[in-house]
C-alpha atoms as a PDB file:
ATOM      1  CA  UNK A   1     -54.599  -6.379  -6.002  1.00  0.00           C
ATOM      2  CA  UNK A   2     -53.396  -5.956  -9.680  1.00  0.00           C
ATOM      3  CA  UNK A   3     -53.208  -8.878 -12.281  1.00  0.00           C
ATOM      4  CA  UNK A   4     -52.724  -9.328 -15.614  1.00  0.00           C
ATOM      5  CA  UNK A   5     -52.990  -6.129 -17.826  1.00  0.00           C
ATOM      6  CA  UNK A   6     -54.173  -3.692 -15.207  1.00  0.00           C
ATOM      7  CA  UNK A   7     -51.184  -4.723 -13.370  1.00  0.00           C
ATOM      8  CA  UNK A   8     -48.902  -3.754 -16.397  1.00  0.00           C
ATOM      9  CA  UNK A   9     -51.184  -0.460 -17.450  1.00  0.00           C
ATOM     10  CA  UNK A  10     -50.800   0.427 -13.872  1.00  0.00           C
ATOM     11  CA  UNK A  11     -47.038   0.299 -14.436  1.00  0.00           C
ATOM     12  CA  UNK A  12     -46.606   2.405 -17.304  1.00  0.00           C
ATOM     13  CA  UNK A  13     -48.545   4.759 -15.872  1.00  0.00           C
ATOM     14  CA  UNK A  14     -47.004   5.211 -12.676  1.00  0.00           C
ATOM     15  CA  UNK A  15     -43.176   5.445 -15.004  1.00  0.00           C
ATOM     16  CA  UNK A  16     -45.459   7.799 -17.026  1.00  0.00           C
ATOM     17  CA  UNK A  17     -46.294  10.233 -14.475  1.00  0.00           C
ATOM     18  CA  UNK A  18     -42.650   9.685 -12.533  1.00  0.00           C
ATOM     19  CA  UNK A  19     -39.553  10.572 -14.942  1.00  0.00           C
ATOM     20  CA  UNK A  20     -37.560   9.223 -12.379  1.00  0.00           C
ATOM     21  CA  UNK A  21     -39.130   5.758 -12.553  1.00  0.00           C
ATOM     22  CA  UNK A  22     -38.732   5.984 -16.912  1.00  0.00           C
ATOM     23  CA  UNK A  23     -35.991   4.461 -18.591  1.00  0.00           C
ATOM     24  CA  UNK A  24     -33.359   7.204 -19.038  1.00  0.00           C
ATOM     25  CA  UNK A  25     -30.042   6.618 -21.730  1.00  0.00           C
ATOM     26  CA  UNK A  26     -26.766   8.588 -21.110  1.00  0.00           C
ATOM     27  CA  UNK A  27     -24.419   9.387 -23.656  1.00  0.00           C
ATOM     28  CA  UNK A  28     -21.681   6.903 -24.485  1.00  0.00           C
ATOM     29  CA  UNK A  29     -19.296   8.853 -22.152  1.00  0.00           C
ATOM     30  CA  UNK A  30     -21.235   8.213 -19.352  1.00  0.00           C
ATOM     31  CA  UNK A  31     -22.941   5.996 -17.056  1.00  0.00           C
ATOM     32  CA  UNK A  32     -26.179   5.299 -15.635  1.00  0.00           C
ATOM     33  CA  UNK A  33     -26.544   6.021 -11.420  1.00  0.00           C
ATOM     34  CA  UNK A  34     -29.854   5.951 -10.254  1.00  0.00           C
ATOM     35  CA  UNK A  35     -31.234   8.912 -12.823  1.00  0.00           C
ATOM     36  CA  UNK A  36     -27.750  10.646 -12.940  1.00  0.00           C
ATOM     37  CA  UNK A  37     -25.438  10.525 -15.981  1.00  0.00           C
ATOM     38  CA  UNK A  38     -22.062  10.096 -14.325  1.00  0.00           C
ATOM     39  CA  UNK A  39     -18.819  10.627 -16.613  1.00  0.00           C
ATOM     40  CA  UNK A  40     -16.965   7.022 -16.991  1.00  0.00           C
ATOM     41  CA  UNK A  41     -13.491   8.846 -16.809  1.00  0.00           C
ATOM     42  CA  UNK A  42     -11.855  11.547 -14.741  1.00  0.00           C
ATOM     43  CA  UNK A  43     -11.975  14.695 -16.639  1.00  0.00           C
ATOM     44  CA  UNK A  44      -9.615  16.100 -18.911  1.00  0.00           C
ATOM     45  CA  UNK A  45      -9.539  19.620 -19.571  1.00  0.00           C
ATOM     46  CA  UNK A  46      -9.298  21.123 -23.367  1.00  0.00           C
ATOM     47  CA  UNK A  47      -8.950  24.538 -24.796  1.00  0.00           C
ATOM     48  CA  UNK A  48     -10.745  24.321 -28.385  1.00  0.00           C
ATOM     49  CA  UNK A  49      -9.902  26.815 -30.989  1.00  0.00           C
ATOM     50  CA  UNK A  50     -12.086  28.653 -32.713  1.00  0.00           C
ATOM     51  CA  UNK A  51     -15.270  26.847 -30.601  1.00  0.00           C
ATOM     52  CA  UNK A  52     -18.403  28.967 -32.310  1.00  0.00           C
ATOM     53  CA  UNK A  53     -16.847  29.257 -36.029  1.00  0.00           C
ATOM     54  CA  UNK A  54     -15.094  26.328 -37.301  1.00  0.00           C
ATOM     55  CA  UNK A  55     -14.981  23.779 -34.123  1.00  0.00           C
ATOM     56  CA  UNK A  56     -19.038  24.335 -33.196  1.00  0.00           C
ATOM     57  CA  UNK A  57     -19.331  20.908 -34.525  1.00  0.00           C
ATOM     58  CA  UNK A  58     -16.769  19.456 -31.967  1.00  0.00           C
ATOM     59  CA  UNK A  59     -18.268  21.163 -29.067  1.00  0.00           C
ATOM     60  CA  UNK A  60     -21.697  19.691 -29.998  1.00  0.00           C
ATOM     61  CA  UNK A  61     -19.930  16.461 -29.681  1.00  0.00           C
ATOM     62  CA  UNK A  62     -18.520  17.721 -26.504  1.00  0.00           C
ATOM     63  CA  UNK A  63     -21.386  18.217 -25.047  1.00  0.00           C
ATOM     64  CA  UNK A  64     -23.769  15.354 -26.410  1.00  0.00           C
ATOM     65  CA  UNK A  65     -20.497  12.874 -24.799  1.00  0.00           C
ATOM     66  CA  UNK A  66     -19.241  11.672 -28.308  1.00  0.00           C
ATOM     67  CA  UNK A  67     -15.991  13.738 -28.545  1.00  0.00           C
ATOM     68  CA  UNK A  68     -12.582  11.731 -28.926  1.00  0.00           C
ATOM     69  CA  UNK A  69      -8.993  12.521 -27.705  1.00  0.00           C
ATOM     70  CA  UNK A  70      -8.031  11.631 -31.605  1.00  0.00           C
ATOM     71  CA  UNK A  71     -11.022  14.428 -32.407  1.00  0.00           C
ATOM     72  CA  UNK A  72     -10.095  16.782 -30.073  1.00  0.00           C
ATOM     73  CA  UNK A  73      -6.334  16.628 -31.230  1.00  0.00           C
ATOM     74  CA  UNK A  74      -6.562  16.893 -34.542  1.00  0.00           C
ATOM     75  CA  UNK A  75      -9.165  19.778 -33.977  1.00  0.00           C
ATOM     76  CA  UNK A  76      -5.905  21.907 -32.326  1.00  0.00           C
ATOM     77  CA  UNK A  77      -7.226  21.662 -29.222  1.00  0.00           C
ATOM     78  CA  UNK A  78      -4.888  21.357 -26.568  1.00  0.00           C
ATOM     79  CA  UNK A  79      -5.168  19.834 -22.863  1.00  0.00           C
ATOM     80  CA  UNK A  80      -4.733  22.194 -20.248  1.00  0.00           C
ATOM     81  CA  UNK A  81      -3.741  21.435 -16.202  1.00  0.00           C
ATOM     82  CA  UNK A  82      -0.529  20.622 -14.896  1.00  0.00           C
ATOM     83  CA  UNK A  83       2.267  21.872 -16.671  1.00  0.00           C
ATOM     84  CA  UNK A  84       5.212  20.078 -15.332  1.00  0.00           C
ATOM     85  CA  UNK A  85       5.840  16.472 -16.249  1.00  0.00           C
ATOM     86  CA  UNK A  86       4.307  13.876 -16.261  1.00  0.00           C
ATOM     87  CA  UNK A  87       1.370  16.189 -17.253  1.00  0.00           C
ATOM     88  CA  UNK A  88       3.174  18.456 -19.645  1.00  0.00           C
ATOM     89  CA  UNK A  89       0.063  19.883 -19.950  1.00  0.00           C
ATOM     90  CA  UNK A  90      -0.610  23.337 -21.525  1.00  0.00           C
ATOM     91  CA  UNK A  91      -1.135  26.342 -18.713  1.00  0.00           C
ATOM     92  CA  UNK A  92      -4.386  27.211 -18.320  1.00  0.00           C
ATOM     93  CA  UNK A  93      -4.939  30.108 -20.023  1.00  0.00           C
ATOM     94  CA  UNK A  94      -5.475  33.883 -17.540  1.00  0.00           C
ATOM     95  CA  UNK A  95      -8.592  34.453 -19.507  1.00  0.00           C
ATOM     96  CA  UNK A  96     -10.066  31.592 -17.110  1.00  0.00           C
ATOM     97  CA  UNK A  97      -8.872  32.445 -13.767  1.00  0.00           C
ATOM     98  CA  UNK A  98      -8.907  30.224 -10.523  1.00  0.00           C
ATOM     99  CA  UNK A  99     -11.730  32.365  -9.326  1.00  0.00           C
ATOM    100  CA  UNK A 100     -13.931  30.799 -12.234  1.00  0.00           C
ATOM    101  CA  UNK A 101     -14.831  34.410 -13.633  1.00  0.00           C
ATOM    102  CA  UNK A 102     -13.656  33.418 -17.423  1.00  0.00           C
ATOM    103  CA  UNK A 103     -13.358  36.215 -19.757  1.00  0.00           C
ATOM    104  CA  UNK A 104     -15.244  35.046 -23.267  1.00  0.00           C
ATOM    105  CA  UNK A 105     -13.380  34.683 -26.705  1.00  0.00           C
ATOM    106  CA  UNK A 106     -13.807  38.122 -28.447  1.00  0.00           C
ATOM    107  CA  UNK A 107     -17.153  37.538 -30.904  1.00  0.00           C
ATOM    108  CA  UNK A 108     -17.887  33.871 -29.297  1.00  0.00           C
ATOM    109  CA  UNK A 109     -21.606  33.586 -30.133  1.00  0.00           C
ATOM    110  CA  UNK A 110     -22.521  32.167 -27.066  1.00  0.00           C
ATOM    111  CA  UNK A 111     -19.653  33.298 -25.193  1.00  0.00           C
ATOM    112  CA  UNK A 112     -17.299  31.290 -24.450  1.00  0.00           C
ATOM    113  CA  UNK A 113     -13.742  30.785 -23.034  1.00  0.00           C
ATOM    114  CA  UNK A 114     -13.153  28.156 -25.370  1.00  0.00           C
ATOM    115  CA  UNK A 115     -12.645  25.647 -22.984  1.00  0.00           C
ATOM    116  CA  UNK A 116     -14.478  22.371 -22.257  1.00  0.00           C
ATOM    117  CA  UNK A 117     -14.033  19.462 -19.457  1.00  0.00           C
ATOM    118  CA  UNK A 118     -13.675  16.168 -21.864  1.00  0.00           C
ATOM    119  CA  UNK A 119     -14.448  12.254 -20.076  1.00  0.00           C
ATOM    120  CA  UNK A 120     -12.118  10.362 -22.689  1.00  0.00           C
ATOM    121  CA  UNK A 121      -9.846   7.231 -22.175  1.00  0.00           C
ATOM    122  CA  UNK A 122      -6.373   7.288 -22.619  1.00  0.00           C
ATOM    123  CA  UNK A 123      -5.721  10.734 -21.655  1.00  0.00           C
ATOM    124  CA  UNK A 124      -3.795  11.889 -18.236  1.00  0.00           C
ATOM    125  CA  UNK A 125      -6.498  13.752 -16.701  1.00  0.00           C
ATOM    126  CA  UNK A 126      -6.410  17.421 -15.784  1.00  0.00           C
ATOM    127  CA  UNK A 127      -4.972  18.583 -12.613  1.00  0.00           C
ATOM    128  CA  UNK A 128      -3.848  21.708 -11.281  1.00  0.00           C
ATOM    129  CA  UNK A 129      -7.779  23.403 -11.323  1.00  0.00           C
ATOM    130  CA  UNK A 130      -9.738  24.942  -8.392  1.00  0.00           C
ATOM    131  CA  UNK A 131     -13.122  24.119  -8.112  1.00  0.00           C
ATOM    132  CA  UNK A 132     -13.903  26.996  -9.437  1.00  0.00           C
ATOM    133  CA  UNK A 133     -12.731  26.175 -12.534  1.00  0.00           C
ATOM    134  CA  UNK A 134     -13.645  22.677 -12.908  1.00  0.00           C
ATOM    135  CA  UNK A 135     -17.466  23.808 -11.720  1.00  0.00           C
ATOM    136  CA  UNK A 136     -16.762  25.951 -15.150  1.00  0.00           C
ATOM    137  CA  UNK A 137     -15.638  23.795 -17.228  1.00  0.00           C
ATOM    138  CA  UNK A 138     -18.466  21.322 -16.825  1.00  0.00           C
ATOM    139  CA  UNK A 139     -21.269  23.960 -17.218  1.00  0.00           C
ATOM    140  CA  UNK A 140     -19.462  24.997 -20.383  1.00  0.00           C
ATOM    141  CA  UNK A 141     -19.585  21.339 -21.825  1.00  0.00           C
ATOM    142  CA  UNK A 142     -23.400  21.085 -20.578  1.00  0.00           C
ATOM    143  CA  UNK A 143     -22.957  19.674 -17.207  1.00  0.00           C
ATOM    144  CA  UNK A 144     -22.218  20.074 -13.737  1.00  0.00           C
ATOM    145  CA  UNK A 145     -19.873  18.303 -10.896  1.00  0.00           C
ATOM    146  CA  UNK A 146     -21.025  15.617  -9.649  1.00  0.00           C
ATOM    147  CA  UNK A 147     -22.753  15.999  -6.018  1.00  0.00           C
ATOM    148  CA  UNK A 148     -21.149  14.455  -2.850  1.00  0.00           C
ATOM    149  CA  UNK A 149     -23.899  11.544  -2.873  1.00  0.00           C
ATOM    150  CA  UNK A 150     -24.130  11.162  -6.424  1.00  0.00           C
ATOM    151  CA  UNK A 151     -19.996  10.628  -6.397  1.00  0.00           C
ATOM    152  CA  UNK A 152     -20.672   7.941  -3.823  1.00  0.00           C
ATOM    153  CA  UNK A 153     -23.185   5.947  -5.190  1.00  0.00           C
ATOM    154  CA  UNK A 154     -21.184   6.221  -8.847  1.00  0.00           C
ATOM    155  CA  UNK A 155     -18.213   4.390  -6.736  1.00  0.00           C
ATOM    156  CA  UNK A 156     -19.908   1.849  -5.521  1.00  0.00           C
ATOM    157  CA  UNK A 157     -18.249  -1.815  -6.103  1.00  0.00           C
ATOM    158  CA  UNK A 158     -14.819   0.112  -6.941  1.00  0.00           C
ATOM    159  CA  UNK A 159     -12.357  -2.390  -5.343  1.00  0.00           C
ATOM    160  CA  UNK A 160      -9.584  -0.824  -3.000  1.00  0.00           C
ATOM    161  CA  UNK A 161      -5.796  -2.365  -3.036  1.00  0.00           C
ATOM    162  CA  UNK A 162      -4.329   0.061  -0.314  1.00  0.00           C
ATOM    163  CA  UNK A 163      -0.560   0.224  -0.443  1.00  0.00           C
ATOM    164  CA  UNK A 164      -0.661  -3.299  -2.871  1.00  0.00           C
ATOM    165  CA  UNK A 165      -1.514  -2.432  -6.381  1.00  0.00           C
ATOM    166  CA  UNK A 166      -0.827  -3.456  -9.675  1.00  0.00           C
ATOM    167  CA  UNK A 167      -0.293  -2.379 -12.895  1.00  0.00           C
ATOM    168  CA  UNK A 168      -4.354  -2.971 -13.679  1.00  0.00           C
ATOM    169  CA  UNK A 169      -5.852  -1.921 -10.087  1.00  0.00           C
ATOM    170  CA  UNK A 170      -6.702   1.131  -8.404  1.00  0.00           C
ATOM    171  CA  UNK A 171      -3.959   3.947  -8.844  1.00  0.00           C
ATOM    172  CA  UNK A 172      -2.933   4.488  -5.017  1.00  0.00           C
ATOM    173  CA  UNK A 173       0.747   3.791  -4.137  1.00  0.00           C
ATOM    174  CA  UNK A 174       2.406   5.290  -7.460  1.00  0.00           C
ATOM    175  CA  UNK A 175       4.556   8.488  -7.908  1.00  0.00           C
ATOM    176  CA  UNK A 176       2.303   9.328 -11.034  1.00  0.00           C
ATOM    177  CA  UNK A 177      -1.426   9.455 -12.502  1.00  0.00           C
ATOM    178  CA  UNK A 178      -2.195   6.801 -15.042  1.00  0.00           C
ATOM    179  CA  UNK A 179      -3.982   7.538 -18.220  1.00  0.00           C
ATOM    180  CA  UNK A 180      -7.723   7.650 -17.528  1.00  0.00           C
ATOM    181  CA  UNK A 181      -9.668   4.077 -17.607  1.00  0.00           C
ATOM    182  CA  UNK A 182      -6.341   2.320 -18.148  1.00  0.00           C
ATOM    183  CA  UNK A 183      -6.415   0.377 -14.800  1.00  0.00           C
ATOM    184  CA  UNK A 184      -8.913  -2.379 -16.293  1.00  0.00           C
ATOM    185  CA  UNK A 185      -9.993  -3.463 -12.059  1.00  0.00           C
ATOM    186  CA  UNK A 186     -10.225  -0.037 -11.117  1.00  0.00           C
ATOM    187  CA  UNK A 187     -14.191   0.035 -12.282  1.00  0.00           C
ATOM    188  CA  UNK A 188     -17.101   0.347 -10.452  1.00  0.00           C
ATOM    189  CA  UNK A 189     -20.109  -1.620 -10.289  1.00  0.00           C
ATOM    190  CA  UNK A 190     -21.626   1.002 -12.688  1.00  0.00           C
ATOM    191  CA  UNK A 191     -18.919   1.282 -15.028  1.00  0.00           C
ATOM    192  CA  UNK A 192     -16.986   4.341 -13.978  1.00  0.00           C
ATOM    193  CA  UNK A 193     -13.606   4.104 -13.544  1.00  0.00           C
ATOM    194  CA  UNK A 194     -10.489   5.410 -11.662  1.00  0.00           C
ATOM    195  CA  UNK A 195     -12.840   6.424  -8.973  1.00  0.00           C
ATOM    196  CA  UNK A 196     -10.584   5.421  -6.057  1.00  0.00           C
ATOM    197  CA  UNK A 197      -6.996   6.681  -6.362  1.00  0.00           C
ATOM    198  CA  UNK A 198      -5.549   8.361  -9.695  1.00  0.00           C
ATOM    199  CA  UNK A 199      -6.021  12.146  -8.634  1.00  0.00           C
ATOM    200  CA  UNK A 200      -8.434  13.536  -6.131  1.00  0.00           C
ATOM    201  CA  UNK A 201     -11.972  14.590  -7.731  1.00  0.00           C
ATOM    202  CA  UNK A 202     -13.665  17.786  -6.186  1.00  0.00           C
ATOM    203  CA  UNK A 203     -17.748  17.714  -5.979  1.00  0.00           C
ATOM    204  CA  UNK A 204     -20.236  19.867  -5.886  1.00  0.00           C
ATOM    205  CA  UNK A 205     -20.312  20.399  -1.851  1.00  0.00           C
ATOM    206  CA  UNK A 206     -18.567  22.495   0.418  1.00  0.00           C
ATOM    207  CA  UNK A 207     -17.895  22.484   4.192  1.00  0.00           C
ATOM    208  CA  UNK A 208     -15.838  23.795   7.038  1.00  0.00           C
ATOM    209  CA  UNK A 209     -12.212  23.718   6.151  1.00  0.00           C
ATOM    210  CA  UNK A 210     -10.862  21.265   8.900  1.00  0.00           C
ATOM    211  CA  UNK A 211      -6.813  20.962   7.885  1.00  0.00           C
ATOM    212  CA  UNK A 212      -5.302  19.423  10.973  1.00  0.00           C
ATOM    213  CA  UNK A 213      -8.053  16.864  11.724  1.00  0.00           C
ATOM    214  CA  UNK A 214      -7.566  14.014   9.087  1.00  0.00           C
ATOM    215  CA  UNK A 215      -8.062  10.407  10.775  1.00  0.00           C
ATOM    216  CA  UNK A 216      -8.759   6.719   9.718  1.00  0.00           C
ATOM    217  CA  UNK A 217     -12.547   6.936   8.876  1.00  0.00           C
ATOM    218  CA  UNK A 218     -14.949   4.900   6.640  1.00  0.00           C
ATOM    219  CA  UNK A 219     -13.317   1.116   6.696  1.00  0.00           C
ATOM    220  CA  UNK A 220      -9.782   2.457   7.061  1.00  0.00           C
ATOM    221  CA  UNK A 221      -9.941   5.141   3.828  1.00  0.00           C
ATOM    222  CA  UNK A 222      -8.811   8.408   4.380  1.00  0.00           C
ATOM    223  CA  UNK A 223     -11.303  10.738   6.419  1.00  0.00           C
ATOM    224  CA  UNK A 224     -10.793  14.738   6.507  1.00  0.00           C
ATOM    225  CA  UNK A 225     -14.424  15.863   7.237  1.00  0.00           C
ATOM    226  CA  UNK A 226     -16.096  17.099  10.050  1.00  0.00           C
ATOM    227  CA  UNK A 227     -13.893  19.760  11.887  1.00  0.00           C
ATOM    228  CA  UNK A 228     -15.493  21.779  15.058  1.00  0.00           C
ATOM    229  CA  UNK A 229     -16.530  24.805  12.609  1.00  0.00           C
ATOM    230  CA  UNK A 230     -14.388  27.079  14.412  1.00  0.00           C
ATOM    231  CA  UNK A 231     -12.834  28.363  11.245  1.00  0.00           C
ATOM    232  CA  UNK A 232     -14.319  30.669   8.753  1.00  0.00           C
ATOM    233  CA  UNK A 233     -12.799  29.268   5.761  1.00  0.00           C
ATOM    234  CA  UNK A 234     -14.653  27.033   3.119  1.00  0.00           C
ATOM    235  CA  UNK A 235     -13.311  23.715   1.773  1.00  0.00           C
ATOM    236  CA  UNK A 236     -14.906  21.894  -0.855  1.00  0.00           C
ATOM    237  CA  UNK A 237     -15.116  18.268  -0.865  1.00  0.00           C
ATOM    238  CA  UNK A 238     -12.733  16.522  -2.911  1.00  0.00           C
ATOM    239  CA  UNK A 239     -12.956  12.449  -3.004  1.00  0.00           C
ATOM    240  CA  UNK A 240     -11.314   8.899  -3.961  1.00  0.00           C
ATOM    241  CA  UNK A 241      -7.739   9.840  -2.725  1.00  0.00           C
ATOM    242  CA  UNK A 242      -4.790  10.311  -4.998  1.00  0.00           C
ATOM    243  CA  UNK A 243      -1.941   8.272  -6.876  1.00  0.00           C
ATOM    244  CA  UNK A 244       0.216   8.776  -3.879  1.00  0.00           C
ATOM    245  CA  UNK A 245      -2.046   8.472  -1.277  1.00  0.00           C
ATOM    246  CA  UNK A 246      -1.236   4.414  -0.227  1.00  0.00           C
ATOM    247  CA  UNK A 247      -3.786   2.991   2.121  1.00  0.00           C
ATOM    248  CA  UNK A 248      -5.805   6.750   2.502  1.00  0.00           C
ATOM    249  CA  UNK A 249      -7.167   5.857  -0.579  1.00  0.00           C
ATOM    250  CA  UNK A 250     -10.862   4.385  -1.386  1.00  0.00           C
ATOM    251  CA  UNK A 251     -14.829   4.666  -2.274  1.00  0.00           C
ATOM    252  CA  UNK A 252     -14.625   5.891   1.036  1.00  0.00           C
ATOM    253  CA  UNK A 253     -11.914   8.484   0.898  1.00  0.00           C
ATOM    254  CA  UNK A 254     -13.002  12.008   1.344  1.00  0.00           C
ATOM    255  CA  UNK A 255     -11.312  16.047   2.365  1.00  0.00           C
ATOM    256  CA  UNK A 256     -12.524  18.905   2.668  1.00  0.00           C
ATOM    257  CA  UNK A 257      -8.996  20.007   4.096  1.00  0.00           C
ATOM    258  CA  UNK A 258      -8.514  22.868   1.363  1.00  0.00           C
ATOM    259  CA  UNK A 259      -9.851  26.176   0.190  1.00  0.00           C
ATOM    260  CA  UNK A 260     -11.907  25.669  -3.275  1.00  0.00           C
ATOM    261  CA  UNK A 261      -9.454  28.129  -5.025  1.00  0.00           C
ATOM    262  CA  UNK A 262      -6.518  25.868  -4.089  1.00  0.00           C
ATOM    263  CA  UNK A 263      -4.781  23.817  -6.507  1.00  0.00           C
ATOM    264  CA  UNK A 264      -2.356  20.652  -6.516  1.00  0.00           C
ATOM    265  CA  UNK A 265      -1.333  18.120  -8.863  1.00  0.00           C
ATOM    266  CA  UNK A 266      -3.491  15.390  -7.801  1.00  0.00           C
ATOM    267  CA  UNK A 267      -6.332  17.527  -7.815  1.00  0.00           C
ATOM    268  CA  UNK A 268      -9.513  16.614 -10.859  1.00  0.00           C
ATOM    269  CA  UNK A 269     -12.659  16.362 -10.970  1.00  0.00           C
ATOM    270  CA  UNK A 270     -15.221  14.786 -12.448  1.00  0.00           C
ATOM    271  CA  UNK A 271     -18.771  15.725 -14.290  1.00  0.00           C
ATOM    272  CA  UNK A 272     -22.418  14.466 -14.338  1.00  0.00           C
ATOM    273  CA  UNK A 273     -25.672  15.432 -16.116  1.00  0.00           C
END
């Protein structure tokens, strides 16, 4: 048995040998899950101007999780998604398809689309992407979606209020998204918010598409996963249930009803490191 200073030598050598045991720090957009950077807020979608010439310094800060709406705005760049209100978003542009094959900026140096997946407060998050472009728009900002497991253990401690909200829980049984990490109870144990209800957030994994077979699963949140694998079609996951989606909605809450190049309006995402 270890006492006394062996005990705590032994310690920082065992953190010292296993990064995933060593204290890791996540930018300010972001929270600590196990040894995964999670983004607090549901992403918002921006195309940057001039990223590699005069706005390089703003994509830095995209990327090292320091950007601001207020920076992003007065930098010109403008929030793409949903066009229609209550987005009004700008359209995303055709240089970055829903197949995710972007076409660069002419003379980007690194190429570049221009655009960048943002977790800021305050903002309506993006809607209206495929996976295929939200799995772009993280790499582009230096990160990734989130995995299936790493979404769920991010959501842990988020509460649920089903079909009874108010104006500072979950977003579930509203006509419209609210602005991102404006429903002050909608926060999980970790610090990420707007995980249950708001819009829909598609993760890394993909399954059987299994439209037709959505039931009542994890403590009565929304279940469309698991269909007989009788159809050749992909869907990729999407979690936490939408603004509309009433008592479907929860940590719980999971699809994989549609095809990854599909879009709605309560469809996001969210990124991790």
């Amino acid at each position: 048995m270890r006492t006394g200073w062996s005990a705590l030598c032994f310690g920082i050598a065992l953190a010292a040998g296993h990064p995933a045991l060593a204290a890791k720090k996540c930018p300010a957009d972001s929270a600590l899950v196990g040894t995964t950077c999670i983004d607090k807020f549901e992403a918002s979608v921006w195309l940057v101007p001039d990223p590699t010439g005069k706005n390089r310094g703003l994509v830095k800060k995209l990327g090292a999780g320091k950007a601001t709406a207020a920076a992003l705005t007065a930098a010109g760049a403008v929030q793409i998604g949903c066009e229609p209100p209550p987005y009004s978003h700008a359209a995303i542009p055709a240089e970055y398809p829903a197949n995710g094959n972007w076409t660069p900026i002419a003379g980007t140096k690194p190429p570049t689309p221009g655009v960048y997946a943002a977790s800021v407060d305050g903002v309506l998050p993006s809607s209206c992407v495929t996976w295929f472009q939200a799995a772009q728009a993280c790499a582009l900002s230096g990160k990734r979606l989130a995995s299936n497991e790493e979404w769920q253990r991010a959501a842990a401690g988020t509460p649920d209020p089903g079909a009874t909200t108010t104006a500072t829980s979950c977003n579930t049984n509203t006509l419209a998204p609210s602005p991102t990490g404006s429903r002050a109870e909608c926060v999980s144990n970790y610090g990420v918010f707007d995980a249950v209800g708001n819009v829909w957030e598609w993760v890394a994994d993909w399954t059987d598409d299994n439209e037709g077979v959505c039931a009542v699963g994890f403590l009565g949140d929304l279940s469309c996963f698991g269909g007989d694998g009788s159809t050749p079609i992909p869907g990729a996951l999407r979690r936490g249930g939408g603004f509309a989606d009433a008592e479907g909605a929860g940590p719980f809450a999971v699809s994989s009803v549609h095809d990854p190049v599909l879009t709605a309006i309560d469809f996001g995402f969210r990124c991790a490191r």
